[in-house]
C-alpha atoms as a PDB file:
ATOM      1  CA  UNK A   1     -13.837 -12.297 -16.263  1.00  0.00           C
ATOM      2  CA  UNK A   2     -10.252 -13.770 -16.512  1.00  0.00           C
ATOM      3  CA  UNK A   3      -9.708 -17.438 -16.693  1.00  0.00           C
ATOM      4  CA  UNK A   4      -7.855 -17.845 -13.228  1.00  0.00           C
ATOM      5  CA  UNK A   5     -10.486 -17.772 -10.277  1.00  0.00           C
ATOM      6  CA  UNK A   6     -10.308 -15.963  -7.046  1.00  0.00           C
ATOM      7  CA  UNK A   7      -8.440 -18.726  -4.512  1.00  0.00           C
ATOM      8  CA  UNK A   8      -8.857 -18.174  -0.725  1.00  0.00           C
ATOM      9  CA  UNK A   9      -5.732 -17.211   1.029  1.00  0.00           C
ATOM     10  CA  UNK A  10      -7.361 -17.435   4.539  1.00  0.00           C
ATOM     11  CA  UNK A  11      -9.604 -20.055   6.575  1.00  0.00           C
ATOM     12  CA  UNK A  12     -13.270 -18.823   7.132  1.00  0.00           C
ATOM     13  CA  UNK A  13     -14.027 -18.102  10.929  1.00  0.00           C
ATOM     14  CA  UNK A  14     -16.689 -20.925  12.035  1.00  0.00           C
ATOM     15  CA  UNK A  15     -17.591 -22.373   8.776  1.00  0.00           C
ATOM     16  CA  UNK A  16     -18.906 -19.145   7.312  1.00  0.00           C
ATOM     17  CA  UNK A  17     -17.622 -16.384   5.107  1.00  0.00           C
ATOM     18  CA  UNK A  18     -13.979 -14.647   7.077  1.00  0.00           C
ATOM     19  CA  UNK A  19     -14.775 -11.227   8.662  1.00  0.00           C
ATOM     20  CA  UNK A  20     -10.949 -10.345   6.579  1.00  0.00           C
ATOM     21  CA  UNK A  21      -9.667 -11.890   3.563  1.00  0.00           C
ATOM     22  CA  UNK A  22      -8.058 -11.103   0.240  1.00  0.00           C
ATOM     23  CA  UNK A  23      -8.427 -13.545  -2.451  1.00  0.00           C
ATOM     24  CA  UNK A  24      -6.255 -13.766  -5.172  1.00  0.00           C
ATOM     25  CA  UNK A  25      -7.320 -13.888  -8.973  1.00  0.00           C
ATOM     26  CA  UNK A  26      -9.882 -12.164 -10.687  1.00  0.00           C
ATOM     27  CA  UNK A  27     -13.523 -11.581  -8.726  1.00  0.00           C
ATOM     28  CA  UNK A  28     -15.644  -8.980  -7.657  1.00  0.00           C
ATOM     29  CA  UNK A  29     -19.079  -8.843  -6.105  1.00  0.00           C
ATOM     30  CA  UNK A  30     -22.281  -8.474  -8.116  1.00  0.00           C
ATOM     31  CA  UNK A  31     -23.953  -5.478  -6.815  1.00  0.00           C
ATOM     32  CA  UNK A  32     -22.514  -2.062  -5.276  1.00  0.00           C
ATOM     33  CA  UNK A  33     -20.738  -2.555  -2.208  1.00  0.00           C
ATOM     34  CA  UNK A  34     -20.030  -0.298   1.098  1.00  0.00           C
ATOM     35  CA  UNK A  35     -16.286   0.785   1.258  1.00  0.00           C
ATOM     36  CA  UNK A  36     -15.159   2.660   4.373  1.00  0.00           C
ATOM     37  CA  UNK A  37     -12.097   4.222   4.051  1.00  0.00           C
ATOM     38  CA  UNK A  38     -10.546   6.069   7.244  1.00  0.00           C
ATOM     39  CA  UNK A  39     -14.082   6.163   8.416  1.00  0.00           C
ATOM     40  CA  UNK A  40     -15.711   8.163   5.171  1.00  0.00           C
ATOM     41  CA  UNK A  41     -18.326   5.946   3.028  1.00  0.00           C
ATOM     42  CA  UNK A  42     -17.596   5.537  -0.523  1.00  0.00           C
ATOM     43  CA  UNK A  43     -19.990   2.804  -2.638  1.00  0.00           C
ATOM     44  CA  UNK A  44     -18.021   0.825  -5.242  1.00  0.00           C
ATOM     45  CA  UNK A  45     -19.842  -0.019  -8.098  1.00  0.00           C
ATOM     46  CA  UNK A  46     -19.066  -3.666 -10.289  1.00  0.00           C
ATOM     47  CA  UNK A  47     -16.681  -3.354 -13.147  1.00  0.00           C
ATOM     48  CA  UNK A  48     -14.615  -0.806 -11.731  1.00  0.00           C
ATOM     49  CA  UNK A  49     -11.336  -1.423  -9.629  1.00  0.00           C
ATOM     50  CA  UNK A  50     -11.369   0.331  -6.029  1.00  0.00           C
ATOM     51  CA  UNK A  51      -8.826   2.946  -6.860  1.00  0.00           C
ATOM     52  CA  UNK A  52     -11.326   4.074  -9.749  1.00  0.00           C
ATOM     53  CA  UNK A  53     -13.668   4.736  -6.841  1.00  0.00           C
ATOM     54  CA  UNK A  54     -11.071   6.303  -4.642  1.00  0.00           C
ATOM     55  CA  UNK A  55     -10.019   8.518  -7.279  1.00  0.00           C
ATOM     56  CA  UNK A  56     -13.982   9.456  -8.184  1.00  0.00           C
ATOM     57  CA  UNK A  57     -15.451   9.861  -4.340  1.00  0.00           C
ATOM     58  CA  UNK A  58     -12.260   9.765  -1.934  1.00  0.00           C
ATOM     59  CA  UNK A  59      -8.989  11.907  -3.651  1.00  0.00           C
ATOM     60  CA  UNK A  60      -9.157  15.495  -4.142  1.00  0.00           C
ATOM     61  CA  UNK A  61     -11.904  16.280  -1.794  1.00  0.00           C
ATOM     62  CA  UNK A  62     -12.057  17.827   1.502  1.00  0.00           C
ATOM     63  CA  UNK A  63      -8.755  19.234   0.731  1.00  0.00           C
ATOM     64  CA  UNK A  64      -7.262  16.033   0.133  1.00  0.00           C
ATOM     65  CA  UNK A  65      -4.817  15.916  -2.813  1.00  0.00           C
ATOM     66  CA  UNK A  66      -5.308  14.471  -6.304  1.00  0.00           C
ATOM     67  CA  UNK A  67      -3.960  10.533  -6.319  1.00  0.00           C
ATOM     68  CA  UNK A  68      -0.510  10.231  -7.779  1.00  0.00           C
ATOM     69  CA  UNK A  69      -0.003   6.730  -8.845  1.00  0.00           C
ATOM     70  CA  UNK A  70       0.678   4.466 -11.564  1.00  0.00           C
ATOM     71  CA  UNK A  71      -2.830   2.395 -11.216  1.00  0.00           C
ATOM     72  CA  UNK A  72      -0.867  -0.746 -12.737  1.00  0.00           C
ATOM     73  CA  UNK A  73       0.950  -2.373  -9.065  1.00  0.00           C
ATOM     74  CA  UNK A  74       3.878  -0.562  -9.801  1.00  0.00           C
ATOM     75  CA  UNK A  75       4.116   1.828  -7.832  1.00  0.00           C
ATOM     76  CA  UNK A  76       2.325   1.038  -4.186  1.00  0.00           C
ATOM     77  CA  UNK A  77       1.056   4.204  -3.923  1.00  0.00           C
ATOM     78  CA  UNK A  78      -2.558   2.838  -3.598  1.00  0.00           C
ATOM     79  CA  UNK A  79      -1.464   0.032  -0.624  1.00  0.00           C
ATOM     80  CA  UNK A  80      -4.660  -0.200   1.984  1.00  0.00           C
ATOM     81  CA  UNK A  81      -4.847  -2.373   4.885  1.00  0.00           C
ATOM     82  CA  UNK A  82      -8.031  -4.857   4.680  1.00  0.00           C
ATOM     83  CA  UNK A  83      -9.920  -3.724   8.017  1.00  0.00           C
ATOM     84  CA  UNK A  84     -12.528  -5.557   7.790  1.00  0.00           C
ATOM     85  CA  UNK A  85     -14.328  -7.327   4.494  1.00  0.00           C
ATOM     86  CA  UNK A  86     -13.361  -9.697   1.604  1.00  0.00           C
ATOM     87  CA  UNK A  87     -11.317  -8.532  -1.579  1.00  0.00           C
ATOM     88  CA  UNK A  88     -10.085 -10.385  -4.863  1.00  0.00           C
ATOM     89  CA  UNK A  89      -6.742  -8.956  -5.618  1.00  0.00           C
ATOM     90  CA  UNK A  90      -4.733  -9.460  -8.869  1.00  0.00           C
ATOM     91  CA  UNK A  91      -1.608 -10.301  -8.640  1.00  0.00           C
ATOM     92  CA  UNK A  92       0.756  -7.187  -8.317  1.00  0.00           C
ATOM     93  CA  UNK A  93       2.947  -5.961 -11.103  1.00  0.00           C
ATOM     94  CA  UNK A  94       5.970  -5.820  -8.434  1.00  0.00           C
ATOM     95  CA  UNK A  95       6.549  -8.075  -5.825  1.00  0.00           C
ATOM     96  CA  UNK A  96       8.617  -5.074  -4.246  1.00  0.00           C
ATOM     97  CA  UNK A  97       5.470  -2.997  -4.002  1.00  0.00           C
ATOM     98  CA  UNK A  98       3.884  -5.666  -1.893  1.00  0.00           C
ATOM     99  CA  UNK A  99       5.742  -8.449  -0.460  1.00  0.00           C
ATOM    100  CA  UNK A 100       3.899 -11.990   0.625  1.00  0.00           C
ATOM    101  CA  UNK A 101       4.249 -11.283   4.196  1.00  0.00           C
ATOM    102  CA  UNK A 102       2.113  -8.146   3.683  1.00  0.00           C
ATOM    103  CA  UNK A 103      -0.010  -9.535   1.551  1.00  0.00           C
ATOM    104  CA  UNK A 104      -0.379 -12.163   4.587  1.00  0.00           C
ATOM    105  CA  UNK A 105      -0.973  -9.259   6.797  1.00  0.00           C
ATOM    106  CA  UNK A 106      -4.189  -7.899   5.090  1.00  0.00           C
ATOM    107  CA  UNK A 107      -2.004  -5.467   2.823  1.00  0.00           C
ATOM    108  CA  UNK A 108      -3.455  -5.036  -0.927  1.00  0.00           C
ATOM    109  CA  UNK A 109      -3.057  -2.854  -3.505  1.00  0.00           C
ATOM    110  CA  UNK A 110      -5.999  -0.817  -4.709  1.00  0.00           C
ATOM    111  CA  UNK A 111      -5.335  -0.411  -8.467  1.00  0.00           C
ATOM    112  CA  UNK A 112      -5.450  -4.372  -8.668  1.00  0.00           C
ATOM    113  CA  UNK A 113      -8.290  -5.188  -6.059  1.00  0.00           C
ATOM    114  CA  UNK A 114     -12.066  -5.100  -6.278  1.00  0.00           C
ATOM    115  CA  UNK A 115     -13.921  -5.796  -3.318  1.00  0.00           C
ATOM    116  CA  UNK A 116     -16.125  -9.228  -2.643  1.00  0.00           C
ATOM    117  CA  UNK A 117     -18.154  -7.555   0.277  1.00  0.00           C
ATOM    118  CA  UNK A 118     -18.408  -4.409   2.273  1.00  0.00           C
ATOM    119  CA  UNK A 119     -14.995  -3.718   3.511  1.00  0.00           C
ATOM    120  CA  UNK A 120     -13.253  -1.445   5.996  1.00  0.00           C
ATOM    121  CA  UNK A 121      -9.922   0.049   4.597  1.00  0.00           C
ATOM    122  CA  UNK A 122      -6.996   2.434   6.058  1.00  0.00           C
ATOM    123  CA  UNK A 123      -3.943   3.643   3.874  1.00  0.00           C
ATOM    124  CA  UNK A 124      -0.699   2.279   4.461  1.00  0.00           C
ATOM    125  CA  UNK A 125       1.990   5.226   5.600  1.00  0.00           C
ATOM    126  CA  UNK A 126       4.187   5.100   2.083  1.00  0.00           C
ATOM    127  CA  UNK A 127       7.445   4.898   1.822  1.00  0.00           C
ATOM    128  CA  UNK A 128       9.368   7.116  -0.503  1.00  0.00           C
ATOM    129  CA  UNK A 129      12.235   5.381  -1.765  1.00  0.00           C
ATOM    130  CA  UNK A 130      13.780   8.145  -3.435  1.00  0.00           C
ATOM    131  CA  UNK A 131      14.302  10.546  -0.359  1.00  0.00           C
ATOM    132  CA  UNK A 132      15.708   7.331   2.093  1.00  0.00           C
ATOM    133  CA  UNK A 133      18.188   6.458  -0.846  1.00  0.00           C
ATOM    134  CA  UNK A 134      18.941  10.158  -1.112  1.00  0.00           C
ATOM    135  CA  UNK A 135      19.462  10.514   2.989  1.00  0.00           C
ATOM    136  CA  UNK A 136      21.363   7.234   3.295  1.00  0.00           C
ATOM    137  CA  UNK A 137      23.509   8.644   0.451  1.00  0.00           C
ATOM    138  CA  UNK A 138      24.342  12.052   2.115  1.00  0.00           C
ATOM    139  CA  UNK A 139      24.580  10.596   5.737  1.00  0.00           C
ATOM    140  CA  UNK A 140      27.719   8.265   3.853  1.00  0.00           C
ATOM    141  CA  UNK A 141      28.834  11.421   2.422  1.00  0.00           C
ATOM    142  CA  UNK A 142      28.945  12.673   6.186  1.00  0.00           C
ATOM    143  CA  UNK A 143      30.798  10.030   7.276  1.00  0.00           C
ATOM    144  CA  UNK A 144      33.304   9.765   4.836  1.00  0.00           C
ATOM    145  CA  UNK A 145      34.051  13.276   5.771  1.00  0.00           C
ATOM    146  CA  UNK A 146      34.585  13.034   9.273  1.00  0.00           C
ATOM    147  CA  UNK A 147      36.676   9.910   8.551  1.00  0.00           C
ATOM    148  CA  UNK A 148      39.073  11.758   6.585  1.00  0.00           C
ATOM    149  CA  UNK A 149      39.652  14.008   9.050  1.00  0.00           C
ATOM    150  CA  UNK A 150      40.509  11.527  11.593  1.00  0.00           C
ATOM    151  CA  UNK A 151      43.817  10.435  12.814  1.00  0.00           C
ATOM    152  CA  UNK A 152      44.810  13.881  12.431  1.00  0.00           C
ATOM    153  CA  UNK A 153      44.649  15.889  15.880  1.00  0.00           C
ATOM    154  CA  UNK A 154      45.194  19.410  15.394  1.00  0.00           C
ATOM    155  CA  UNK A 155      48.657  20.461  17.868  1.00  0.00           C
ATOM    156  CA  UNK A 156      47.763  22.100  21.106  1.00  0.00           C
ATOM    157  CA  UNK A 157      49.498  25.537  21.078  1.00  0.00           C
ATOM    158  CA  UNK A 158      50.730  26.461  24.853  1.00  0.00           C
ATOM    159  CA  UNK A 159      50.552  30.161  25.475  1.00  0.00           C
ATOM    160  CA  UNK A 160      52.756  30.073  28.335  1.00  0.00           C
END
């Protein structure tokens, strides 16, 4: 594996292994493990990272689309929620994909994570940066409209 080991980034319940945790560095467990996404079973296999598996048993059936992502932590368009279960995550490619505090949350990013034990997962509504920038832009346009127009009162015309 890589020369930086998996480090602990939450305290065990009772002594024994957490129910939820994501470690950070470079582990995996040593045999196939259960992953439950949204309720559906998948089995991840060692060596591969847990969007490989999504992509192979999860994406693009039961009329679910293909996965559109960059599979590098760019992107965020794998980001699960950590359920339930133990994962070693690489550190993301952007910190804007995946902040600390999320991280901290049970947030993780599939393309970089491989799973310790069985684990329970649910996807993370995404945010699409593009159409917010693109609303916030027209909504200014909006305003800057109106706002030109103001001050000026059109005259009342008295038909009498």
């Amino acid at each position: 594996m890589s020369a930086e080991p998996a480090r602990r980034e939450d305290a065990p319940e009772s002594g024994g292994e957490p129910r939820r945790g994501i470690l950070i560095g470079e582990a995996e467990a040593e045999r196939p493990v259960r992953v439950s996404v949204e309720g559906e079973e998948l089995v991840w296999h060692p060596g591969e990272s847990l969007v490989a598996t999504l992509m192979a048993q999860y994406f693009g059936r039961r009329g679910r689309g293909a996965f559109m992502g960059c599979r590098e932590g760019g992107c965020g368009a794998c980001k699960l929620e950590l359920l339930e279960g133990v994962v070693a995550m690489r550190p993301n490619y952007s910190k804007d994909v995946l902040e600390d505090e999320e991280r901290e949350s049970g947030r993780f990013l599939a393309c970089r994570a491989r799973p310790i034990t069985d684990i329970s997962v649910r996807f993370v509504p995404r945010r699409n940066v593009f159409f917010e920038l693109y609303g916030r832009r027209l909504r200014e346009k909006e305003r800057a409209a109106v706002g030109e127009g103001s001050g000026t009162q059109p005259e009342e015309v008295s038909h009498g």
